[in-house]
PDB file of N, CA and C in Angstrom:
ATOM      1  N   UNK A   1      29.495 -20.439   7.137  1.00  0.00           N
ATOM      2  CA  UNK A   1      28.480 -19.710   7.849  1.00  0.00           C
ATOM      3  C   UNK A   1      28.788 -19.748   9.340  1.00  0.00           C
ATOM      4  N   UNK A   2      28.631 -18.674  10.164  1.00  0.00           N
ATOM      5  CA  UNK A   2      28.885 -18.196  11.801  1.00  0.00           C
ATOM      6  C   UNK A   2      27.814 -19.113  12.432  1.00  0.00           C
ATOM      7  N   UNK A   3      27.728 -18.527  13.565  1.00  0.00           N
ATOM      8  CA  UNK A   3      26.561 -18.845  14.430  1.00  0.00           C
ATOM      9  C   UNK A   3      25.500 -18.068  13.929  1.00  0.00           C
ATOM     10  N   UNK A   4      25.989 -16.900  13.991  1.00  0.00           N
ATOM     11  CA  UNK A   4      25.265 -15.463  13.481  1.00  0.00           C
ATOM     12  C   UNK A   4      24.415 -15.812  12.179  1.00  0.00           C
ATOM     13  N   UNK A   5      24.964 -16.551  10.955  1.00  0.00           N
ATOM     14  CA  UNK A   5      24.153 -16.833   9.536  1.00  0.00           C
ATOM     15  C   UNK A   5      25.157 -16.294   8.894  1.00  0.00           C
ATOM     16  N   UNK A   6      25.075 -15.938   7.817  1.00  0.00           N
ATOM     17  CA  UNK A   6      25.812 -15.249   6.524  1.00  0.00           C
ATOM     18  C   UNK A   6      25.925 -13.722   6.971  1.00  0.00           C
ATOM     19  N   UNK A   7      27.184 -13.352   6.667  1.00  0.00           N
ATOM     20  CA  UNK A   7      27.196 -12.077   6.260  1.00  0.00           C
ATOM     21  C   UNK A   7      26.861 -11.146   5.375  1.00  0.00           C
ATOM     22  N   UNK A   8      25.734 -10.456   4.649  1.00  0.00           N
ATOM     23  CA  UNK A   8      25.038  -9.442   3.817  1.00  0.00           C
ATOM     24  C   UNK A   8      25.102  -8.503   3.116  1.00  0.00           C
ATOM     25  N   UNK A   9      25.684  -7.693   2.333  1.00  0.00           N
ATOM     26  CA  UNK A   9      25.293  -6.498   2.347  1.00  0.00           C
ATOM     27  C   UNK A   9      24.342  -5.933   1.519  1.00  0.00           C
ATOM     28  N   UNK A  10      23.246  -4.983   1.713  1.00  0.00           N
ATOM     29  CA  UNK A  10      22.074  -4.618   1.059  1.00  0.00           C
ATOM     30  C   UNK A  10      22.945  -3.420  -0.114  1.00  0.00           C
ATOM     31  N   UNK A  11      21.820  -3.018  -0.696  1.00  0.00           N
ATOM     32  CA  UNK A  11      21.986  -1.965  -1.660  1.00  0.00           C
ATOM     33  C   UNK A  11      22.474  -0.530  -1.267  1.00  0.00           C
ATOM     34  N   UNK A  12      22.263  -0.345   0.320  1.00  0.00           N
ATOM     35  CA  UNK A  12      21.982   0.555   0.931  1.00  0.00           C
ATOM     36  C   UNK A  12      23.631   0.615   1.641  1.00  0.00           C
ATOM     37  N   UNK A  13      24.335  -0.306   1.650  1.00  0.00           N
ATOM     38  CA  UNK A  13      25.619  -0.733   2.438  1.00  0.00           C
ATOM     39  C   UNK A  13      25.590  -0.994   3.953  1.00  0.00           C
ATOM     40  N   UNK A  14      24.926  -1.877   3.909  1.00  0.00           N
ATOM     41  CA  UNK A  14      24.268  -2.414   5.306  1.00  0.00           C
ATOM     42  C   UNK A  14      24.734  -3.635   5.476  1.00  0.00           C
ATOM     43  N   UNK A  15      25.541  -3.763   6.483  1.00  0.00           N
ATOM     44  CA  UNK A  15      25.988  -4.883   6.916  1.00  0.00           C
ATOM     45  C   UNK A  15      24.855  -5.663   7.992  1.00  0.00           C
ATOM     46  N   UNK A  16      24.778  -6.567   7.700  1.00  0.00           N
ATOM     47  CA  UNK A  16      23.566  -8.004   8.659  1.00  0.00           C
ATOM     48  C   UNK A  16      23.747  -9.230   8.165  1.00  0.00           C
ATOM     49  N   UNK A  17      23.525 -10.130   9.303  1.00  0.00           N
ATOM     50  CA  UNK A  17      23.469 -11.912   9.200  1.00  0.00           C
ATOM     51  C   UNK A  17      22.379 -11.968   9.106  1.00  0.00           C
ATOM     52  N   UNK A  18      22.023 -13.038   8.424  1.00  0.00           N
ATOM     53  CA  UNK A  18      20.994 -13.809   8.271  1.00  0.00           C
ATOM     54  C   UNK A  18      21.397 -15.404   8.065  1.00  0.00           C
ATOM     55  N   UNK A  19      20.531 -16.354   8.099  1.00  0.00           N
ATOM     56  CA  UNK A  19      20.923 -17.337   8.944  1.00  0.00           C
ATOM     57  C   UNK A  19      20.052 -18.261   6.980  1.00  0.00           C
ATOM     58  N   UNK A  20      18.750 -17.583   7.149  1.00  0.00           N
ATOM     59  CA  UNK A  20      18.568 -17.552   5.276  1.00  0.00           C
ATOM     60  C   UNK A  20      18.386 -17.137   4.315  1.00  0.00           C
ATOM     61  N   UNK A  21      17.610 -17.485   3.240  1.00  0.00           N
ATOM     62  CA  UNK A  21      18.326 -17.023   2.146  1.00  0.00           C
ATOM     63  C   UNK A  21      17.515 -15.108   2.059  1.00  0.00           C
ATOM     64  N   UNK A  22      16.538 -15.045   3.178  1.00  0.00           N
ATOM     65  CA  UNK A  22      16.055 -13.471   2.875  1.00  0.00           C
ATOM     66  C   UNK A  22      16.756 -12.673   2.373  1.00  0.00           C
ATOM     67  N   UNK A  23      16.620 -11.891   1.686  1.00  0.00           N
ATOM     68  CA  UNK A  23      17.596 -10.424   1.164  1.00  0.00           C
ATOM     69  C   UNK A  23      16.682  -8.998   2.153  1.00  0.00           C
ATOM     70  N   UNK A  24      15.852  -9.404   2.984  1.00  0.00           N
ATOM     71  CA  UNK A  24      15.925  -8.065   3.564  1.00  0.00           C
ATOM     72  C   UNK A  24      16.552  -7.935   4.984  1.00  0.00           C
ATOM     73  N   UNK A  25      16.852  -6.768   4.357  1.00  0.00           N
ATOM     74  CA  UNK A  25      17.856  -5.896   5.354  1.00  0.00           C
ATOM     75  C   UNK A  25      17.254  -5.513   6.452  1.00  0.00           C
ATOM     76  N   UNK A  26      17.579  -5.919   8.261  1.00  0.00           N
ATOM     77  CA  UNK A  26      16.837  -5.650   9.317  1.00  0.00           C
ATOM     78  C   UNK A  26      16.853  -4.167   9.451  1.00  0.00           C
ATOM     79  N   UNK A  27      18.122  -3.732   8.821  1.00  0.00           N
ATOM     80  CA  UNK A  27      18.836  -2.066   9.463  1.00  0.00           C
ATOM     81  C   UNK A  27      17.696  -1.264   8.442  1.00  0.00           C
ATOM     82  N   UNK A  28      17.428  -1.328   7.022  1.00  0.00           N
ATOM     83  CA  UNK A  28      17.022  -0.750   6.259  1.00  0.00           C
ATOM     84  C   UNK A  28      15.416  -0.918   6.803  1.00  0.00           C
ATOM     85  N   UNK A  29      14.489  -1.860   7.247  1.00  0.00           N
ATOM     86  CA  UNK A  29      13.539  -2.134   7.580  1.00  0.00           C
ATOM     87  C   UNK A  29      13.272  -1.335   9.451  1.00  0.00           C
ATOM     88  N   UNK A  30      14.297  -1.279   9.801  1.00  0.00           N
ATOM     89  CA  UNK A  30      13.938  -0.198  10.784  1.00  0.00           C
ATOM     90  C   UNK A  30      14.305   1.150  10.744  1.00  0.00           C
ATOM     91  N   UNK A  31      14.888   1.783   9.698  1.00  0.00           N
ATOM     92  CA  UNK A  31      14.680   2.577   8.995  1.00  0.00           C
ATOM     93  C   UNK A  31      13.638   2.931   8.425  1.00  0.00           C
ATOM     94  N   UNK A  32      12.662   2.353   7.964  1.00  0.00           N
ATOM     95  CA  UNK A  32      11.582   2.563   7.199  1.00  0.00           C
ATOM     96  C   UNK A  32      10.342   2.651   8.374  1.00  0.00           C
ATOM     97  N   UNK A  33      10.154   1.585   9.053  1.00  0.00           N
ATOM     98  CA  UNK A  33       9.430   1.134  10.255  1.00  0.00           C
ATOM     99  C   UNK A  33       9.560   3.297  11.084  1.00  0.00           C
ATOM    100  N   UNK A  34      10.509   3.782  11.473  1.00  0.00           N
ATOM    101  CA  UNK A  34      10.861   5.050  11.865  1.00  0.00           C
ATOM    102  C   UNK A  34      10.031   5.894  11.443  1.00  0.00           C
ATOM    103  N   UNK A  35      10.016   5.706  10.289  1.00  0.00           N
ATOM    104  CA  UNK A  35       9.297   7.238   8.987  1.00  0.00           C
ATOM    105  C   UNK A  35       7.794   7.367   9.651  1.00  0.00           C
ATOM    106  N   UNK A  36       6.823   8.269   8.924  1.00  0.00           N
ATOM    107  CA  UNK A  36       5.471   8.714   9.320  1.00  0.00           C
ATOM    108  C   UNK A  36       4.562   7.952   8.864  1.00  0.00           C
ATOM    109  N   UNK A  37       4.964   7.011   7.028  1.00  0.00           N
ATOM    110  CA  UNK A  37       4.350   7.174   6.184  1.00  0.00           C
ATOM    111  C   UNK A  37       3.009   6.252   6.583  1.00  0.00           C
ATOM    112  N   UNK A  38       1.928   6.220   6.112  1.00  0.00           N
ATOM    113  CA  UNK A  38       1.024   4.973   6.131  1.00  0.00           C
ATOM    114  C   UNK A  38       1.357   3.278   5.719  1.00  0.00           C
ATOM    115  N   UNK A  39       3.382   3.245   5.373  1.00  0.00           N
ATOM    116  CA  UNK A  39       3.707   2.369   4.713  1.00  0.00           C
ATOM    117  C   UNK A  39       3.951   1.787   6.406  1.00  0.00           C
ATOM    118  N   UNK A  40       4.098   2.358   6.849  1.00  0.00           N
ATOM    119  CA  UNK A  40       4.611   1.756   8.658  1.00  0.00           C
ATOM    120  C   UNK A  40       3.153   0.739   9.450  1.00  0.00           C
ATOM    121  N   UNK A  41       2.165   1.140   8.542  1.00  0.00           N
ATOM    122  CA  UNK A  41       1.236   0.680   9.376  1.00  0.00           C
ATOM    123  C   UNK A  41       1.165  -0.731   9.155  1.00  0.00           C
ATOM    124  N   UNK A  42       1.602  -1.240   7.699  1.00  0.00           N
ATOM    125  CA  UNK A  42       1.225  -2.902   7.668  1.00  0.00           C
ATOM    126  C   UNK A  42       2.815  -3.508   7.260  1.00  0.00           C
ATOM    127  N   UNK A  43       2.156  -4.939   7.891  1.00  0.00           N
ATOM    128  CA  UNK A  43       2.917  -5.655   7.695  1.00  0.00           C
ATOM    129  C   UNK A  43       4.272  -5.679   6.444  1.00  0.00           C
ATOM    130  N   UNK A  44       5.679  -6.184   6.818  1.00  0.00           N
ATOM    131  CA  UNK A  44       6.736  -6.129   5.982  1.00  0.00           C
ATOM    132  C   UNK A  44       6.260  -6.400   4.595  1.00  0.00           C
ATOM    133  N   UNK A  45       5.444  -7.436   4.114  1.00  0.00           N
ATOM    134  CA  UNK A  45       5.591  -8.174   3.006  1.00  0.00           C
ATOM    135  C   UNK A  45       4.303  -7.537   2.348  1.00  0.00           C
ATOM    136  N   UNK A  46       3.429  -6.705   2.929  1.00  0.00           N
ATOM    137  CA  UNK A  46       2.674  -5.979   2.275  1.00  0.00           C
ATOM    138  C   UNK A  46       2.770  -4.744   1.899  1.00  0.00           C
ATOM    139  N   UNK A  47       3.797  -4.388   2.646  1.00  0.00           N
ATOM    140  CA  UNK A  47       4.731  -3.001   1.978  1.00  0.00           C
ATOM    141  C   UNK A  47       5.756  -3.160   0.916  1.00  0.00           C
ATOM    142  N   UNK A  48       6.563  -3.930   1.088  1.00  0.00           N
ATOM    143  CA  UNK A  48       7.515  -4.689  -0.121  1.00  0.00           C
ATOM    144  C   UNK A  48       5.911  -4.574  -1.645  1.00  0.00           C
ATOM    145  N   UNK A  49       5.236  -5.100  -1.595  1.00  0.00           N
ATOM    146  CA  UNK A  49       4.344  -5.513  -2.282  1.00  0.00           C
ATOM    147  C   UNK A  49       3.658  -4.230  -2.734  1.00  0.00           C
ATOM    148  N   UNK A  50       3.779  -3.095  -1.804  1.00  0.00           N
ATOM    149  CA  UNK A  50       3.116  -1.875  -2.567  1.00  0.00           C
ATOM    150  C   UNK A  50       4.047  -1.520  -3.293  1.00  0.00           C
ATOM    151  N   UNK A  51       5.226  -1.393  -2.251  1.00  0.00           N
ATOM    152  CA  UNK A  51       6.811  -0.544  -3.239  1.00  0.00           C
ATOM    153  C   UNK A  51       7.080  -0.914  -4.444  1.00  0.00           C
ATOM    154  N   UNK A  52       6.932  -2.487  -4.932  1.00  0.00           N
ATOM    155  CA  UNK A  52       7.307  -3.190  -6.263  1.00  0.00           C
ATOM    156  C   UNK A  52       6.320  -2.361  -6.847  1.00  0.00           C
ATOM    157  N   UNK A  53       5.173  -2.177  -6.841  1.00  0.00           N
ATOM    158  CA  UNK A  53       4.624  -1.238  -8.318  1.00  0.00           C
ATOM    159  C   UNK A  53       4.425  -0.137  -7.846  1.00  0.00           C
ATOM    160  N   UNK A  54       5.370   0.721  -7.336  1.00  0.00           N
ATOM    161  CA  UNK A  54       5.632   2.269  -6.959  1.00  0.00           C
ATOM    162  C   UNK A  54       4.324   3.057  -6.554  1.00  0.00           C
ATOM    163  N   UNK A  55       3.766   2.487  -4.814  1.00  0.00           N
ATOM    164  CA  UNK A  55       2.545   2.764  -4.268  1.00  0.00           C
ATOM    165  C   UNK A  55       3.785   3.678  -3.413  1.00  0.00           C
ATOM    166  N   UNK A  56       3.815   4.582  -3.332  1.00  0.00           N
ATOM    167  CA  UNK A  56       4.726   5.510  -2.279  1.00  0.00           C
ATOM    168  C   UNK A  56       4.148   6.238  -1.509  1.00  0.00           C
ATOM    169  N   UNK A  57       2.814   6.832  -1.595  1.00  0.00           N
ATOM    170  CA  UNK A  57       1.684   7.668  -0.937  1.00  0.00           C
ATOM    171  C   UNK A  57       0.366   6.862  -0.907  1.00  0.00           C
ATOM    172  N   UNK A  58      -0.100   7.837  -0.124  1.00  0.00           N
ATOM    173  CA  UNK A  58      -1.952   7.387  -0.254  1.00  0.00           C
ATOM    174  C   UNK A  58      -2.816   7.827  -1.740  1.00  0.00           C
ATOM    175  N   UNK A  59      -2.142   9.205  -1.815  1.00  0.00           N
ATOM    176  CA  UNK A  59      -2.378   9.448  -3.627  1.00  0.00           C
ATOM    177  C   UNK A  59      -2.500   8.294  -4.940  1.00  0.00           C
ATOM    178  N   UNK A  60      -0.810   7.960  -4.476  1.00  0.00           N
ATOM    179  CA  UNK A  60      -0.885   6.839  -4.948  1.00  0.00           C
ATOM    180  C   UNK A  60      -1.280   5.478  -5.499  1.00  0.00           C
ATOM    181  N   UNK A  61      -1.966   4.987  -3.999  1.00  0.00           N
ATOM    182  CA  UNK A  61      -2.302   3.688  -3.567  1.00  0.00           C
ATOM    183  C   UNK A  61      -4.024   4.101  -3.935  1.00  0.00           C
ATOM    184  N   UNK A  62      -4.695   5.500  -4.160  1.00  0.00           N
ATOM    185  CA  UNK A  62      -5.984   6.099  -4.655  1.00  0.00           C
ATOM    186  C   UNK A  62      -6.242   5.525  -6.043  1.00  0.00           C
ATOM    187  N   UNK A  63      -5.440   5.867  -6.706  1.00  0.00           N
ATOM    188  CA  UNK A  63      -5.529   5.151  -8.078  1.00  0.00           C
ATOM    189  C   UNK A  63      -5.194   3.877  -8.299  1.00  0.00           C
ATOM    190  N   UNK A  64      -5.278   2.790  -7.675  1.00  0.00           N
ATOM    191  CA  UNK A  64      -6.024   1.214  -7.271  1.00  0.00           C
ATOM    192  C   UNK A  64      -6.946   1.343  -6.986  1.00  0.00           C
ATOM    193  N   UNK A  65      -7.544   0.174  -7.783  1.00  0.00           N
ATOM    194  CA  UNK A  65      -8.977  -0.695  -7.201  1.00  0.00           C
ATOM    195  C   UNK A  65      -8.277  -1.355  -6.128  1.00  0.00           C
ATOM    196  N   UNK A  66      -8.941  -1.871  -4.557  1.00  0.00           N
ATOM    197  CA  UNK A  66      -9.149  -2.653  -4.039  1.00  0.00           C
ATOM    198  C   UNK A  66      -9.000  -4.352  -4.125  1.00  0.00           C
ATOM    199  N   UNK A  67      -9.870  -4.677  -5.321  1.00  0.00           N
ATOM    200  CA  UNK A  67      -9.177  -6.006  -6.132  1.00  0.00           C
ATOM    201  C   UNK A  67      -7.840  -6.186  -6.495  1.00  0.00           C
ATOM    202  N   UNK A  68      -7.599  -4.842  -6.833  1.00  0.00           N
ATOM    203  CA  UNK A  68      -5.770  -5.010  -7.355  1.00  0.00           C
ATOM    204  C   UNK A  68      -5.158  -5.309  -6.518  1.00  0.00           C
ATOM    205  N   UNK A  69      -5.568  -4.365  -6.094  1.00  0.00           N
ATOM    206  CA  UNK A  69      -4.526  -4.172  -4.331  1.00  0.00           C
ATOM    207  C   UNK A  69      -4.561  -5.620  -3.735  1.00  0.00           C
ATOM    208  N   UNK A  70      -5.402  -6.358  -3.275  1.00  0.00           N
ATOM    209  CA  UNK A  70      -5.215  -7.781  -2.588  1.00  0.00           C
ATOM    210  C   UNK A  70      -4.794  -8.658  -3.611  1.00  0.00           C
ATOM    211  N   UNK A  71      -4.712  -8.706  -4.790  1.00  0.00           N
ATOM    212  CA  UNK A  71      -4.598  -9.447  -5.791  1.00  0.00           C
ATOM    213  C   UNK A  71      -2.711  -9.624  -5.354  1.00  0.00           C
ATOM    214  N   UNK A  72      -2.231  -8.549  -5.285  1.00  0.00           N
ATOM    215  CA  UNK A  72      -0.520  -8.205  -5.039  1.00  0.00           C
ATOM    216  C   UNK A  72      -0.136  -8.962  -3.830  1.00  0.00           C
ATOM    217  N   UNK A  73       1.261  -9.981  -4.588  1.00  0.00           N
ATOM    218  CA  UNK A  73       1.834 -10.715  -3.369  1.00  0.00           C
ATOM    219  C   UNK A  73       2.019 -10.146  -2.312  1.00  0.00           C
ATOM    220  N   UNK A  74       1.975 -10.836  -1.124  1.00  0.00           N
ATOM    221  CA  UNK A  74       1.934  -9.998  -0.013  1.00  0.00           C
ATOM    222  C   UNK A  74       1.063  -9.158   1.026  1.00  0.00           C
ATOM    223  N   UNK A  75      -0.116  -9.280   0.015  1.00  0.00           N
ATOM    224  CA  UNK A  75      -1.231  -9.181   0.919  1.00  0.00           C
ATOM    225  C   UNK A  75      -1.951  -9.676   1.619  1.00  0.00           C
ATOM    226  N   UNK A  76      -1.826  -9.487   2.829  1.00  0.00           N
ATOM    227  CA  UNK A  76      -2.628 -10.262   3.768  1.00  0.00           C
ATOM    228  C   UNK A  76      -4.132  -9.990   4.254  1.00  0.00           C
ATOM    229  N   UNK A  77      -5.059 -10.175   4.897  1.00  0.00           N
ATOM    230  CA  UNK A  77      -6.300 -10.362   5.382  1.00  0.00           C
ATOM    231  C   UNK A  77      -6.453  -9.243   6.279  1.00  0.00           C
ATOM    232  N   UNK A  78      -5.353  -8.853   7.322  1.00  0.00           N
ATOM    233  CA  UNK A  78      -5.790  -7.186   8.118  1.00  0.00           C
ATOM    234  C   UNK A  78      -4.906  -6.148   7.436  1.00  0.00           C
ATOM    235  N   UNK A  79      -4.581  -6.742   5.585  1.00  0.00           N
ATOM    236  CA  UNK A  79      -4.166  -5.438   5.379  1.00  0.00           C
ATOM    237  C   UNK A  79      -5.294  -4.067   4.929  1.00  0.00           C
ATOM    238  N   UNK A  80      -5.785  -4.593   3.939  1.00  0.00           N
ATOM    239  CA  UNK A  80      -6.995  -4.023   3.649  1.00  0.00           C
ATOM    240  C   UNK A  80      -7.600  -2.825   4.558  1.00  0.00           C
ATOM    241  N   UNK A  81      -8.277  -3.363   5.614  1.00  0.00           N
ATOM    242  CA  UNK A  81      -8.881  -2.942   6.489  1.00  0.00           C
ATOM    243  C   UNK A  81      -7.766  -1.459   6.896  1.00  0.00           C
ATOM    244  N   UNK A  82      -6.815  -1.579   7.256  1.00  0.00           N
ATOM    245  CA  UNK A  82      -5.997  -0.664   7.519  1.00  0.00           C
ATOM    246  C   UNK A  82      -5.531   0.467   6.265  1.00  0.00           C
ATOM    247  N   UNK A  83      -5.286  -0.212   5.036  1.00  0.00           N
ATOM    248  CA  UNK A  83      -5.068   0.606   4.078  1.00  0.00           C
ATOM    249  C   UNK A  83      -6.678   1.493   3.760  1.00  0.00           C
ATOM    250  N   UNK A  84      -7.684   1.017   3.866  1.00  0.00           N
ATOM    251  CA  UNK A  84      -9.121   1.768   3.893  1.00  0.00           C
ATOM    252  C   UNK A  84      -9.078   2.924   4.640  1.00  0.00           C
ATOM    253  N   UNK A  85      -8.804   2.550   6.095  1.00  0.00           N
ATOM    254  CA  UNK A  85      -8.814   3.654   7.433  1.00  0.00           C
ATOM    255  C   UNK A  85      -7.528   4.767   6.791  1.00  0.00           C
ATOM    256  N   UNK A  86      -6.393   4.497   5.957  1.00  0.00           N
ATOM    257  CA  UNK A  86      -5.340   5.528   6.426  1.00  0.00           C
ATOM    258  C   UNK A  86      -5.986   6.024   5.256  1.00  0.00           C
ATOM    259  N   UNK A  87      -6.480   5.670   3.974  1.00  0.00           N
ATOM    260  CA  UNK A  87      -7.257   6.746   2.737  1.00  0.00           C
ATOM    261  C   UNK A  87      -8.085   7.741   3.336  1.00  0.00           C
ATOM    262  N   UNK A  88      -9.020   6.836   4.016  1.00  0.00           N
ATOM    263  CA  UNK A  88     -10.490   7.782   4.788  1.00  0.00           C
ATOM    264  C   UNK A  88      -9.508   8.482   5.544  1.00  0.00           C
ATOM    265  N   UNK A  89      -8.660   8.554   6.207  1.00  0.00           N
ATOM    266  CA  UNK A  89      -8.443   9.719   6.599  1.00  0.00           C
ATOM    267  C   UNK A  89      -7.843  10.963   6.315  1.00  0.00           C
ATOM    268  N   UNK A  90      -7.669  10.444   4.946  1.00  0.00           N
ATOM    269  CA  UNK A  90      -7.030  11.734   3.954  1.00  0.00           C
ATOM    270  C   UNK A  90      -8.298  12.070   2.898  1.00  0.00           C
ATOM    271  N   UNK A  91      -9.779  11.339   3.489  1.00  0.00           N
ATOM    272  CA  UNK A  91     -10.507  12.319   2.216  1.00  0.00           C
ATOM    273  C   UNK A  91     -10.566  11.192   1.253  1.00  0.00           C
ATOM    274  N   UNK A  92      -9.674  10.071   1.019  1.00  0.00           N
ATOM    275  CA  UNK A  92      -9.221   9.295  -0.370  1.00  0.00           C
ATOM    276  C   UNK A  92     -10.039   7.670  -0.272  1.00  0.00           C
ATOM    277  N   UNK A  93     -10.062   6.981  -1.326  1.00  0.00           N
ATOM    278  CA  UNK A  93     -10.656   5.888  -1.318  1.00  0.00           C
ATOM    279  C   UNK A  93     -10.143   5.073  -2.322  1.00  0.00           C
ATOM    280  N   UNK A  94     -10.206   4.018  -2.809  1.00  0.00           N
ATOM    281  CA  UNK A  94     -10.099   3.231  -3.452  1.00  0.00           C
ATOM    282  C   UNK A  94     -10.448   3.713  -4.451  1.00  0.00           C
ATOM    283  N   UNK A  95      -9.967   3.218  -6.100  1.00  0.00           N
ATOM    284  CA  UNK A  95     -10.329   3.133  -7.580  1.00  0.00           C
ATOM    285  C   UNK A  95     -11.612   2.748  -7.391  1.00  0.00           C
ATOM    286  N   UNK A  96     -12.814   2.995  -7.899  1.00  0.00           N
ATOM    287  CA  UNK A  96     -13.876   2.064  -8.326  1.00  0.00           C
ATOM    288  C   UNK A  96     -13.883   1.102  -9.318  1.00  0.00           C
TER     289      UNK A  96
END
């Protein structure tokens, strides 16, 4: 291992160090961070956490309950609040 950490490569062919054992990719994560989507608004590990059960839109993330949704690793305490505001502003809400 460098100074730098380990050398990487993601799925994506992305070369990055990391120093541990993370598998995410900084290049691919500011890539994503770039885009429009409502996935930019929260935190890394609560987006990872929508993507694993294929939340890709607000459409999407509509057909969850609320319970589900925090129930999923990775959710944190000001995610919520933010995933509420970007529905309401498409009209959309939570599963009942």
């Amino acid at each position: 291992m460098s100074e730098k950490g380990i050398l990487k490569l993601c799925k994506n062919g992305h070369q990055f160090y990391k120093r541990s054992d993370c598998p995410t990719c900084p290049i691919c994560e500011k890539e994503i961070k770039s885009t429009e989507s409502f996935l930019t608004l929260i935190a890394a590990p609560a987006r990872r956490a929508l993507e694993r059960v294929n939340i890709h839109s607000l459409e999407d993330l509509a057909k969850w309950s609320e319970g589900e949704i925090i129930r999923l690793h990775g959710m944190g305490p000001s995610t919520i609040p933010k995933l509420k505001k970007a529905l309401e502003e498409q009209g959309l809400s939570f599963k009942s």
